[in-house]
Each structure stands twice: as C-alpha cells, then as structure tokens.
PDB file of N, CA and C in Angstrom:
ATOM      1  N   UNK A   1     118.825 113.319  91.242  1.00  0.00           N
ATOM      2  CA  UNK A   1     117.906 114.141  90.488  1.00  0.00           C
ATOM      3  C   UNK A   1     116.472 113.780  90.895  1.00  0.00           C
ATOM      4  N   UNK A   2     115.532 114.787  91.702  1.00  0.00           N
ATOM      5  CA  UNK A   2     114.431 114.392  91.992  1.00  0.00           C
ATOM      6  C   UNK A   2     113.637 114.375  90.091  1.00  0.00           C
ATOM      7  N   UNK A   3     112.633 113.946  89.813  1.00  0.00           N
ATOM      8  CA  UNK A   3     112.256 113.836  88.664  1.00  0.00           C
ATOM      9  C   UNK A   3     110.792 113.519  89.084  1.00  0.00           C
ATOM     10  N   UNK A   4     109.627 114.578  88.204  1.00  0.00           N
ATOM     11  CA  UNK A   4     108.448 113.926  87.794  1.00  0.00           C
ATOM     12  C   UNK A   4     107.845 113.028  87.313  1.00  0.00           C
ATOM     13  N   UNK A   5     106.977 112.321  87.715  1.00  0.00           N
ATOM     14  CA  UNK A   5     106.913 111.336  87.233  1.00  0.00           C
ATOM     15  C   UNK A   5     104.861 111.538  86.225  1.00  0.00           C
ATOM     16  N   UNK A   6     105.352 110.370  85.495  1.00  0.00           N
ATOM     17  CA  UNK A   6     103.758 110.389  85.035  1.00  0.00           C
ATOM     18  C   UNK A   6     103.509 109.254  83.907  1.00  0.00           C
ATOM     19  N   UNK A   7     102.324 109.110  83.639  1.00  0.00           N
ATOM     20  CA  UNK A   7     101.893 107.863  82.839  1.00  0.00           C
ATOM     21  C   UNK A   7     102.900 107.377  81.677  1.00  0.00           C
ATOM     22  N   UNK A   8     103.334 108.499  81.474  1.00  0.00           N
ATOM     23  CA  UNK A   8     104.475 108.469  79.883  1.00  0.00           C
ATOM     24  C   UNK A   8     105.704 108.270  80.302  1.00  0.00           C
ATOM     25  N   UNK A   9     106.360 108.524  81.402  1.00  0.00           N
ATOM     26  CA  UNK A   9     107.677 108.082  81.760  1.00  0.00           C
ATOM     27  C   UNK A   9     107.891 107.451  83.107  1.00  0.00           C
ATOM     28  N   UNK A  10     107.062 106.691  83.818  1.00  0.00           N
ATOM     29  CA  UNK A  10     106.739 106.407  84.688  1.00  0.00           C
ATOM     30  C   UNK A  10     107.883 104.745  84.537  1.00  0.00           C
ATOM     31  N   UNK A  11     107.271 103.875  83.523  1.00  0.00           N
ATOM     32  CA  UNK A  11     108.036 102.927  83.096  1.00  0.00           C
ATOM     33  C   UNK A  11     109.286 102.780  83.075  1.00  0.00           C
ATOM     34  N   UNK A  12     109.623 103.678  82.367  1.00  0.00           N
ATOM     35  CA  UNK A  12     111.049 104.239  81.480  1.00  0.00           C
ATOM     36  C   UNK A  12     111.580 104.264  83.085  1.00  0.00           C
ATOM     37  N   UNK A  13     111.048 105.043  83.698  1.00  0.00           N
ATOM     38  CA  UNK A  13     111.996 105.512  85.202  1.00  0.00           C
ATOM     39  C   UNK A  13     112.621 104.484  85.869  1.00  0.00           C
ATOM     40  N   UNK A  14     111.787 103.570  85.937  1.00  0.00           N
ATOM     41  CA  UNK A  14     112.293 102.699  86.964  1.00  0.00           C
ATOM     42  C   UNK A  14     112.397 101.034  86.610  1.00  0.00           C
ATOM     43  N   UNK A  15     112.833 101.193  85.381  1.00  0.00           N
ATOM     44  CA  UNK A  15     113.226  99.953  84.762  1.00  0.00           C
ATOM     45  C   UNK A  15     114.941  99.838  84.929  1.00  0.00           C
ATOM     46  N   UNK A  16     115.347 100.469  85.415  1.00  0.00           N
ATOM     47  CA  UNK A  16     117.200 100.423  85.525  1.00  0.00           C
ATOM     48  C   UNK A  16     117.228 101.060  86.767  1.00  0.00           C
ATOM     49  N   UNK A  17     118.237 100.059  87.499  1.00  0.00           N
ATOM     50  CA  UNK A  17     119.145 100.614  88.872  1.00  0.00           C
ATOM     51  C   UNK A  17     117.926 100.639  89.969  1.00  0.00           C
ATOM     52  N   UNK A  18     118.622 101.476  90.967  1.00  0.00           N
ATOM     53  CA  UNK A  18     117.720 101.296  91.876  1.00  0.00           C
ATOM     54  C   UNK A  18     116.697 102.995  91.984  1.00  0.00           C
ATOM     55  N   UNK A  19     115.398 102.991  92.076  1.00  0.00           N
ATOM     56  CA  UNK A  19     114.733 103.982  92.439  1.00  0.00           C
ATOM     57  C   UNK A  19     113.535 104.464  93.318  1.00  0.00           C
ATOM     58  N   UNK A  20     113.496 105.621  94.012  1.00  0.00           N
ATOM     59  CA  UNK A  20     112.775 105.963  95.429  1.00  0.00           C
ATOM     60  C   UNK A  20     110.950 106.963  94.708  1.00  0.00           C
ATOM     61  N   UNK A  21     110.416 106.304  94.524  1.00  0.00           N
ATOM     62  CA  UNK A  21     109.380 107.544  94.148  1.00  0.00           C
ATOM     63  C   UNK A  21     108.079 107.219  95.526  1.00  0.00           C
ATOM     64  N   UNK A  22     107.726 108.522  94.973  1.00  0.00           N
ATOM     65  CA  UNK A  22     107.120 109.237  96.119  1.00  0.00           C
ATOM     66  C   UNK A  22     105.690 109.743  95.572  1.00  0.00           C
ATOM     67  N   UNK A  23     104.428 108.793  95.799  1.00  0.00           N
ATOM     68  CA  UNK A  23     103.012 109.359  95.629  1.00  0.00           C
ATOM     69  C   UNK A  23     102.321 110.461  96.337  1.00  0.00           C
ATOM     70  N   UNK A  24     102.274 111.529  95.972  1.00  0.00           N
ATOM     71  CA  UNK A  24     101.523 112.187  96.791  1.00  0.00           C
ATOM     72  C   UNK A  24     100.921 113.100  95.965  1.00  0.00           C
ATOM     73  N   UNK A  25     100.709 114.258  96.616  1.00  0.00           N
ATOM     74  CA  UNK A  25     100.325 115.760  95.973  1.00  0.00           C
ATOM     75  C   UNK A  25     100.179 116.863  96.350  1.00  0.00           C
ATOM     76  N   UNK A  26     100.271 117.974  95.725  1.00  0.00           N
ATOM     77  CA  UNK A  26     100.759 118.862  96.334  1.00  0.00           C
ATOM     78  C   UNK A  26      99.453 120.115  97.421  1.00  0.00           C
ATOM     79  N   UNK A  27      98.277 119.125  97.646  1.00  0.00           N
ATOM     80  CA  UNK A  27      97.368 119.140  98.480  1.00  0.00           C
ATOM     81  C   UNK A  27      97.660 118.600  99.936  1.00  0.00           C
ATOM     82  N   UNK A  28      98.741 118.000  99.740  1.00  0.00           N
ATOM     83  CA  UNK A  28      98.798 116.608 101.051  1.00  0.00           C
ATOM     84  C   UNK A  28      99.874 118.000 102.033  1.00  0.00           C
ATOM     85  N   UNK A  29      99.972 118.336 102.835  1.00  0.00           N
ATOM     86  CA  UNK A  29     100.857 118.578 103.721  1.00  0.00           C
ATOM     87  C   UNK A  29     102.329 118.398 104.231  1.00  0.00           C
ATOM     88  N   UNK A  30     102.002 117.048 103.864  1.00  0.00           N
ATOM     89  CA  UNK A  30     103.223 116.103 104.713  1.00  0.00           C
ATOM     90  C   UNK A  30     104.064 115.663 103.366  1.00  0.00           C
ATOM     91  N   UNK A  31     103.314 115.660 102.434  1.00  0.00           N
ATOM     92  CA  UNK A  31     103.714 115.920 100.796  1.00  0.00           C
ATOM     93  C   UNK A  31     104.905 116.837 100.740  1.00  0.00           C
ATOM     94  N   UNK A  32     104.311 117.810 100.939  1.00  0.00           N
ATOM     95  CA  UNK A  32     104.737 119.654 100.337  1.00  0.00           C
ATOM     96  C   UNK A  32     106.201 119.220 101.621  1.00  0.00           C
ATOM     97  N   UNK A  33     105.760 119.197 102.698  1.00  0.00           N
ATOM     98  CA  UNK A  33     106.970 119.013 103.746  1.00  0.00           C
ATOM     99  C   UNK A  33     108.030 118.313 103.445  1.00  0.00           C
ATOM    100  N   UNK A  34     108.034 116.624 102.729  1.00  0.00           N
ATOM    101  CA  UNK A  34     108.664 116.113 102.475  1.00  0.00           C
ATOM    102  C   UNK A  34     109.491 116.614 101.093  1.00  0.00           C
ATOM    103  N   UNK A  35     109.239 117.676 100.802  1.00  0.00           N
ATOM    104  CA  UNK A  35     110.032 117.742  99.364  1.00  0.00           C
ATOM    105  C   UNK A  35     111.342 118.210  99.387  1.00  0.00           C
ATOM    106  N   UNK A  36     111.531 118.928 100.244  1.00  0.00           N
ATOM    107  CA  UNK A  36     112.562 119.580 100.285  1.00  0.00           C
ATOM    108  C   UNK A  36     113.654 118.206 100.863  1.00  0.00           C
ATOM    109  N   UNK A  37     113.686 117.407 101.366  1.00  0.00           N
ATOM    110  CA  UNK A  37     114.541 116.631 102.027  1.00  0.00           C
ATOM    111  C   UNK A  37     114.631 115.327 100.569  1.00  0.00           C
ATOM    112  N   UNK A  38     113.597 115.339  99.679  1.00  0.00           N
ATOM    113  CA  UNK A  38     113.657 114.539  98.674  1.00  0.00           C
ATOM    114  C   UNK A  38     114.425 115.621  97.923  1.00  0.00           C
ATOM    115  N   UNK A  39     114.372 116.436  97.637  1.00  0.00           N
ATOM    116  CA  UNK A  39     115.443 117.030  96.806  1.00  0.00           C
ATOM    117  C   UNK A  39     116.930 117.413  97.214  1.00  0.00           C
ATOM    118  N   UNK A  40     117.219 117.359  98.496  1.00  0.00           N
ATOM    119  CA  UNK A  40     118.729 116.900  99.235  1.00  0.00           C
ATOM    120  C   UNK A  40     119.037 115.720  98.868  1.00  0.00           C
ATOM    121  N   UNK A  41     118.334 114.658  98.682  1.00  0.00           N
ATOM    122  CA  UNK A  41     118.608 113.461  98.733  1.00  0.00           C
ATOM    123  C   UNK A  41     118.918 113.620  96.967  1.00  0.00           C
ATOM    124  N   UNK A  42     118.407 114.095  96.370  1.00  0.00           N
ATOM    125  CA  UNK A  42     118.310 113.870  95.060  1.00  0.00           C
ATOM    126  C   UNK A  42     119.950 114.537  94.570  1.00  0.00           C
ATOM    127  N   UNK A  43     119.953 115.491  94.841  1.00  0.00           N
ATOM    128  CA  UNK A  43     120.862 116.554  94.854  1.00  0.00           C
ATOM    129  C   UNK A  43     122.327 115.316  95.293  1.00  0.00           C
ATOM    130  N   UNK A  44     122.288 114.456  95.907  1.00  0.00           N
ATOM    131  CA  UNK A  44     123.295 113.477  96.271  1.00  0.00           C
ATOM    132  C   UNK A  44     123.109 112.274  95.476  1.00  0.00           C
ATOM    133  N   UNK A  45     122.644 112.654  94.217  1.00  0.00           N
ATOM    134  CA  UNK A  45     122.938 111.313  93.280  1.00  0.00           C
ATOM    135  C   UNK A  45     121.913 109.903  93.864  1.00  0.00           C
ATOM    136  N   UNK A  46     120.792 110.434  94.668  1.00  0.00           N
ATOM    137  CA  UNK A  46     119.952 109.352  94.626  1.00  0.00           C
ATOM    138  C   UNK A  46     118.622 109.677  93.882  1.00  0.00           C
ATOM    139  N   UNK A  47     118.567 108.954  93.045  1.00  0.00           N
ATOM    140  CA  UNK A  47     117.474 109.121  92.051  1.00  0.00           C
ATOM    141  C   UNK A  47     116.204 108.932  92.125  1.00  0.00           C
ATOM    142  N   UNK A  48     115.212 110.061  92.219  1.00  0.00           N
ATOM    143  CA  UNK A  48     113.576 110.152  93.343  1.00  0.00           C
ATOM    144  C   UNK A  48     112.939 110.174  92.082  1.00  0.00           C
ATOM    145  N   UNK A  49     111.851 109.744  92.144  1.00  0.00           N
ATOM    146  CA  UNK A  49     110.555 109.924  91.075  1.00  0.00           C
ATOM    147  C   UNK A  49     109.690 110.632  92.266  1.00  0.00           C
ATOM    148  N   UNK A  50     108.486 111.760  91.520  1.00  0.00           N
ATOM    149  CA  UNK A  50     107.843 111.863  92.265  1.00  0.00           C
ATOM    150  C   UNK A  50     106.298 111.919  91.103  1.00  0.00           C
ATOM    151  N   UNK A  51     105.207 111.491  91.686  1.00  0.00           N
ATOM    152  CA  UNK A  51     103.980 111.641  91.279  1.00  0.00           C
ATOM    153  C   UNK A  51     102.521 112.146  92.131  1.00  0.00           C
ATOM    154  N   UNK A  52     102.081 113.187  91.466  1.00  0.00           N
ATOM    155  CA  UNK A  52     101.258 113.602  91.803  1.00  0.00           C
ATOM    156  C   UNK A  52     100.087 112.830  91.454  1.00  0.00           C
ATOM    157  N   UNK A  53      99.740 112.184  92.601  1.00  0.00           N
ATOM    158  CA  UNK A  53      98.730 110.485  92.686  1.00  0.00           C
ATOM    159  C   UNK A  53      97.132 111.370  92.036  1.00  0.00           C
ATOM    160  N   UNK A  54      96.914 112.544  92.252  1.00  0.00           N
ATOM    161  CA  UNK A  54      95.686 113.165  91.422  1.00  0.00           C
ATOM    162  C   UNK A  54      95.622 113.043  89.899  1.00  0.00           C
ATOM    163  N   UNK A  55      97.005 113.189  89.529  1.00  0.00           N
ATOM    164  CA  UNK A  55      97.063 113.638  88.443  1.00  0.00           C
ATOM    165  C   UNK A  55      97.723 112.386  87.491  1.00  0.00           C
ATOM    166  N   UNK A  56      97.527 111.013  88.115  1.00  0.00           N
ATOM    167  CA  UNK A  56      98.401 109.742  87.907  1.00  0.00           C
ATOM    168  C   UNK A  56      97.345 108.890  88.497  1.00  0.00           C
ATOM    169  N   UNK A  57      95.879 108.914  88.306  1.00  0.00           N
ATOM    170  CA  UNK A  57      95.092 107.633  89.063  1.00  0.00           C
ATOM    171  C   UNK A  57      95.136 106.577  88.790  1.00  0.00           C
ATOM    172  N   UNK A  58      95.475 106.251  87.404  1.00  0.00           N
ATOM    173  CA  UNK A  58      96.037 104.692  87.250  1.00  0.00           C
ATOM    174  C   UNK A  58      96.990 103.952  87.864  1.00  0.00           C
ATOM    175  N   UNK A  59      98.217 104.934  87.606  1.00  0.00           N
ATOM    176  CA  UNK A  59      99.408 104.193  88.345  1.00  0.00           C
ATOM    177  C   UNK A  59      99.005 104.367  89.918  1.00  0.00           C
ATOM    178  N   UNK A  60      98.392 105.335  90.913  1.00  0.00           N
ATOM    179  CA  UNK A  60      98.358 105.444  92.025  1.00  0.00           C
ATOM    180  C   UNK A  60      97.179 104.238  92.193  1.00  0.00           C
ATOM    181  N   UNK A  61      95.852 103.750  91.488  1.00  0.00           N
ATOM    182  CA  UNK A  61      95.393 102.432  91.730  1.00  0.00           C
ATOM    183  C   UNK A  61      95.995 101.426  91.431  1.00  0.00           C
ATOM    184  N   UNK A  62      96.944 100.998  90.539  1.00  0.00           N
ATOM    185  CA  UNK A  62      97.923  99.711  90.191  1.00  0.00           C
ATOM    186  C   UNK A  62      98.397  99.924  90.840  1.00  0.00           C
ATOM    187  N   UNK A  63      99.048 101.163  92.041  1.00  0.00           N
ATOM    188  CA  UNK A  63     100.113 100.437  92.822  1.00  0.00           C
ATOM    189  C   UNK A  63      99.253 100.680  94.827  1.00  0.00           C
ATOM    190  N   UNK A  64      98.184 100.302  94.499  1.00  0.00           N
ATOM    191  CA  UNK A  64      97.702 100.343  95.464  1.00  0.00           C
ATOM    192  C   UNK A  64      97.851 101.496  96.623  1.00  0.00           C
ATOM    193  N   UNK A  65      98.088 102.622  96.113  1.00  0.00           N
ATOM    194  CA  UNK A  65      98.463 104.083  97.312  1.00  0.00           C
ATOM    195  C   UNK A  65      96.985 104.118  97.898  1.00  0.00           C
ATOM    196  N   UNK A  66      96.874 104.516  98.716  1.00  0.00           N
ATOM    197  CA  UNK A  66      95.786 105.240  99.559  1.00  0.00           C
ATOM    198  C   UNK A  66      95.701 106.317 100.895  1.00  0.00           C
ATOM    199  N   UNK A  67      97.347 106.464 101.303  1.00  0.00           N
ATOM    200  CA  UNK A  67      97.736 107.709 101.736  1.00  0.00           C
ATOM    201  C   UNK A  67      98.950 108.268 101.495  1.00  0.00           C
ATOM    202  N   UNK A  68      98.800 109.913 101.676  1.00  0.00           N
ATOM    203  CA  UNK A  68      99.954 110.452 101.347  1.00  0.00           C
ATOM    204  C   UNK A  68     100.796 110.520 102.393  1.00  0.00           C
ATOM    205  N   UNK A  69     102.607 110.665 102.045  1.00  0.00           N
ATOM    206  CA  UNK A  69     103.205 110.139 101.000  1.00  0.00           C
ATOM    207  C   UNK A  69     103.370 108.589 101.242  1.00  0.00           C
ATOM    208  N   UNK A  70     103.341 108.056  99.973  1.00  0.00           N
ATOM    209  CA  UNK A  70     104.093 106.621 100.043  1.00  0.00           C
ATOM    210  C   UNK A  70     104.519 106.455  99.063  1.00  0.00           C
ATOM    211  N   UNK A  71     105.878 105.565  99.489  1.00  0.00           N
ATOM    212  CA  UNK A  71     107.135 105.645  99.041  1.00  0.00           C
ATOM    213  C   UNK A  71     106.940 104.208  98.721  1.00  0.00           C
ATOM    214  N   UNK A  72     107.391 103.781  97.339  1.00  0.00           N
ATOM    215  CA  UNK A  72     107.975 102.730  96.866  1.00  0.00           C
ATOM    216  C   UNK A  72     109.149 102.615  96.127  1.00  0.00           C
ATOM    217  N   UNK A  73     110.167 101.603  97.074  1.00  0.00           N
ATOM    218  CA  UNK A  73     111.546 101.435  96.360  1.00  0.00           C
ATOM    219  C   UNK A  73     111.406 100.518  95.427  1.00  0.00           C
ATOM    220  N   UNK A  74     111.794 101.019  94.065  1.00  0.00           N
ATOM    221  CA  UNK A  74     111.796  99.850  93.025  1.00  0.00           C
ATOM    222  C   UNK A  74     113.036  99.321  92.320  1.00  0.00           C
ATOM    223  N   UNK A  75     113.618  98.251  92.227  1.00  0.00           N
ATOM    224  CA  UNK A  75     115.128  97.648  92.068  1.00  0.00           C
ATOM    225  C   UNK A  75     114.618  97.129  90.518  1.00  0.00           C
ATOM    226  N   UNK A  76     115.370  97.741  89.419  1.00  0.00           N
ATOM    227  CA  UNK A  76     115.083  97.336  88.500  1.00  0.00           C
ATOM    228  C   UNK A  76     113.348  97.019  87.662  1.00  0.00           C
ATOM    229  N   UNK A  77     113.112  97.630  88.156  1.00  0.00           N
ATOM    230  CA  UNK A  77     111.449  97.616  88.085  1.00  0.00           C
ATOM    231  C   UNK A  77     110.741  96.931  88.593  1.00  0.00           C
ATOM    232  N   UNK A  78     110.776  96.142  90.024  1.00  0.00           N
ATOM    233  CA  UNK A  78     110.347  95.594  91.204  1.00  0.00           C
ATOM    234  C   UNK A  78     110.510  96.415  92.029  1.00  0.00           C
ATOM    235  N   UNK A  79     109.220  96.131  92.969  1.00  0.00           N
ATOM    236  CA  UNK A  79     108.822  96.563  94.087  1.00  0.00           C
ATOM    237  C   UNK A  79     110.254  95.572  95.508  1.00  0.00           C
ATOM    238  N   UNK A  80     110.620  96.278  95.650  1.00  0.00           N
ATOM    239  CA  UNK A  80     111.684  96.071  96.794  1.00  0.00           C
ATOM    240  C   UNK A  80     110.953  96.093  98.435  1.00  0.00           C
ATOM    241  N   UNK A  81     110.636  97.654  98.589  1.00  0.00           N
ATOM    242  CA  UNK A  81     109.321  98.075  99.444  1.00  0.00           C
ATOM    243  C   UNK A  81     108.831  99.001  99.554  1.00  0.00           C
ATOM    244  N   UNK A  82     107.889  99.292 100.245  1.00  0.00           N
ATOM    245  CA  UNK A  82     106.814  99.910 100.470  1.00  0.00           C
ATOM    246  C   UNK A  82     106.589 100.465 101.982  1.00  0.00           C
ATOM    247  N   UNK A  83     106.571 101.943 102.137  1.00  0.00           N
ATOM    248  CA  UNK A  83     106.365 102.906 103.329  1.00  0.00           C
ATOM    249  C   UNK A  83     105.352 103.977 103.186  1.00  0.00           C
ATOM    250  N   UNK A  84     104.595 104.648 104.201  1.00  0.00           N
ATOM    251  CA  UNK A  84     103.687 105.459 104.346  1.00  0.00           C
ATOM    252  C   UNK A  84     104.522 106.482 105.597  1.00  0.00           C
ATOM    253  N   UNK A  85     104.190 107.645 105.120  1.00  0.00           N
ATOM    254  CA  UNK A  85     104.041 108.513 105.897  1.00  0.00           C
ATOM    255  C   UNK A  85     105.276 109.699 105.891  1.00  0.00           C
ATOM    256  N   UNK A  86     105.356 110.607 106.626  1.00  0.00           N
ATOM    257  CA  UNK A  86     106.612 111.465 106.482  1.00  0.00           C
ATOM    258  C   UNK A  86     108.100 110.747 106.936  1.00  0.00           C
ATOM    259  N   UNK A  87     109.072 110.928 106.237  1.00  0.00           N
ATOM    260  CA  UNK A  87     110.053 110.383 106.388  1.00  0.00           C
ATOM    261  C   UNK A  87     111.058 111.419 106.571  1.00  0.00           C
ATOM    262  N   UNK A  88     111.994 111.590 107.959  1.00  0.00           N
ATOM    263  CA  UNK A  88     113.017 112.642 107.837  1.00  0.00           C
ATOM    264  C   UNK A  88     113.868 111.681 107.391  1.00  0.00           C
ATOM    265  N   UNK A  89     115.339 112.657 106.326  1.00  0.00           N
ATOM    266  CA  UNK A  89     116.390 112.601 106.005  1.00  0.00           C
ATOM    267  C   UNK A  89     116.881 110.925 105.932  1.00  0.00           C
ATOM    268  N   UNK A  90     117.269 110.717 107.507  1.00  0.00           N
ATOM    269  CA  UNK A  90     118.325 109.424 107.490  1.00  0.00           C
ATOM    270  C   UNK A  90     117.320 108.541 107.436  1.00  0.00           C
ATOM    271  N   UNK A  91     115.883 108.491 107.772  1.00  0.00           N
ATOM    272  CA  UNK A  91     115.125 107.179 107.767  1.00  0.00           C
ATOM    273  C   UNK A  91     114.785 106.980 105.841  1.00  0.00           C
ATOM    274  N   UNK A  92     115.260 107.956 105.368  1.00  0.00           N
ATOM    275  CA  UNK A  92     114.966 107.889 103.449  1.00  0.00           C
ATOM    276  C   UNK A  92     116.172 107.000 103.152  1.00  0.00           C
ATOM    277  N   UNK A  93     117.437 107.314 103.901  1.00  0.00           N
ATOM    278  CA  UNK A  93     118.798 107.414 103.124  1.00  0.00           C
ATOM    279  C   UNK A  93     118.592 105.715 103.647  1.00  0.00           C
ATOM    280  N   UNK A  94     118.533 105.646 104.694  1.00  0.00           N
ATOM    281  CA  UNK A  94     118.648 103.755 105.682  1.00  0.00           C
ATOM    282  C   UNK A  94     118.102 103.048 104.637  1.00  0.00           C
ATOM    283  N   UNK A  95     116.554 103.431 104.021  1.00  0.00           N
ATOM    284  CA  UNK A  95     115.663 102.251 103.185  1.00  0.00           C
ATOM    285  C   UNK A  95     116.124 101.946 101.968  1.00  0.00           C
ATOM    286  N   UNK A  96     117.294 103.297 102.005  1.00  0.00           N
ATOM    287  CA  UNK A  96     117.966 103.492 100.433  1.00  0.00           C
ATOM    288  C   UNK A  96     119.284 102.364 100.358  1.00  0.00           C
ATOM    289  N   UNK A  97     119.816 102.795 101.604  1.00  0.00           N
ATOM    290  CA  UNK A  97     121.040 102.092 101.551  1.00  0.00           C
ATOM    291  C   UNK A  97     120.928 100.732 101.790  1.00  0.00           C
ATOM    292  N   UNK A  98     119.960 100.498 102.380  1.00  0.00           N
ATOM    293  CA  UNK A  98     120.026  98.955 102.431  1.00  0.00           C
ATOM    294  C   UNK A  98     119.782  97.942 101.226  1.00  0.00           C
ATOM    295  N   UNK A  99     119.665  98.829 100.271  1.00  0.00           N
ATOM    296  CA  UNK A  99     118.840  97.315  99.042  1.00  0.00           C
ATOM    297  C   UNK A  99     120.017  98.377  98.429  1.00  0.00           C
ATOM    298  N   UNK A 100     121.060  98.739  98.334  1.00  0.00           N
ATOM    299  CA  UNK A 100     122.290  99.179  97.150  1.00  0.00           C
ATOM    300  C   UNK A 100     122.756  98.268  97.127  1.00  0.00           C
TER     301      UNK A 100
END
C-alpha cells in the first residue's frame, strides 16, 4: 500500500515492521516518474510512505533531505538507509529485500 505521509501520521507509519518512504514532490520530475513503480511495489505488499517534503518541512529538515527523491528505509522506526535519486523497479525491491 503506497500511503501519504505527513506530520500526523508520519510516526505512527513507521514505528512497526519494515518501511520505504519517499521525500519528494510533486514539482520534482524524477518524483512524478518514480511513482508509478512505487505503487507496483506497493501493490505487492511492500509498504511505501510517501511525503511531499514542501508540504512536510519539519520532517524533511529532521531528516536531513535536500534532493529529490530520497528514500529512507526505516526498520521499526530506525533509519536502516538512506538513497538519492531515481530508482528503477529491482534497484527499490534489492534495498528492500536485503534488510527483510
């Protein structure tokens, strides 16, 4: 299930299991491009947060973003890791599968 993310459920999201969210917005290009392959992925039972870093400047300064997209995997509400940039398909599913 890809899922929005934002100041009010942002917490809640990624305090259990493992989860993939994705800072960007829907200004960014490579943003808008990447969505559709985050929602395949989602659509397969891997669970995406996504935030629109305009509309989320706190959490996008606490978690240090400064280009679009970047991706942080969080394991129980830790930072696992951290990627920049467009990601096709299997290079999402690899960063995924490796910390299951």
């Amino acid at each position: 299930m890809l899922k929005i993310l934002n100041d009010t459920n942002f917490d809640n999201h990624i305090k259990n299991g493992l989860k993939l969210v994705m800072f960007g917005s829907d200004m960014c290009h490579y943003c808008v491009k990447q969505e559709p392959i985050l929602q395949d992925l989602a659509d397969h039972n891997i669970e995406i947060g996504k935030i629109d870093a305009y509309k989320t400047p706190e959490l996008t300064q606490k978690y240090g973003v400064t280009s679009f997209p970047t991706f942080i995997l969080f394991k129980f509400g830790d930072i696992v890791t951290r990627f920049s940039g467009y990601k096709d398909k299997s290079e999402l599913l690899d960063v995924v599968l490796r910390h299951v």
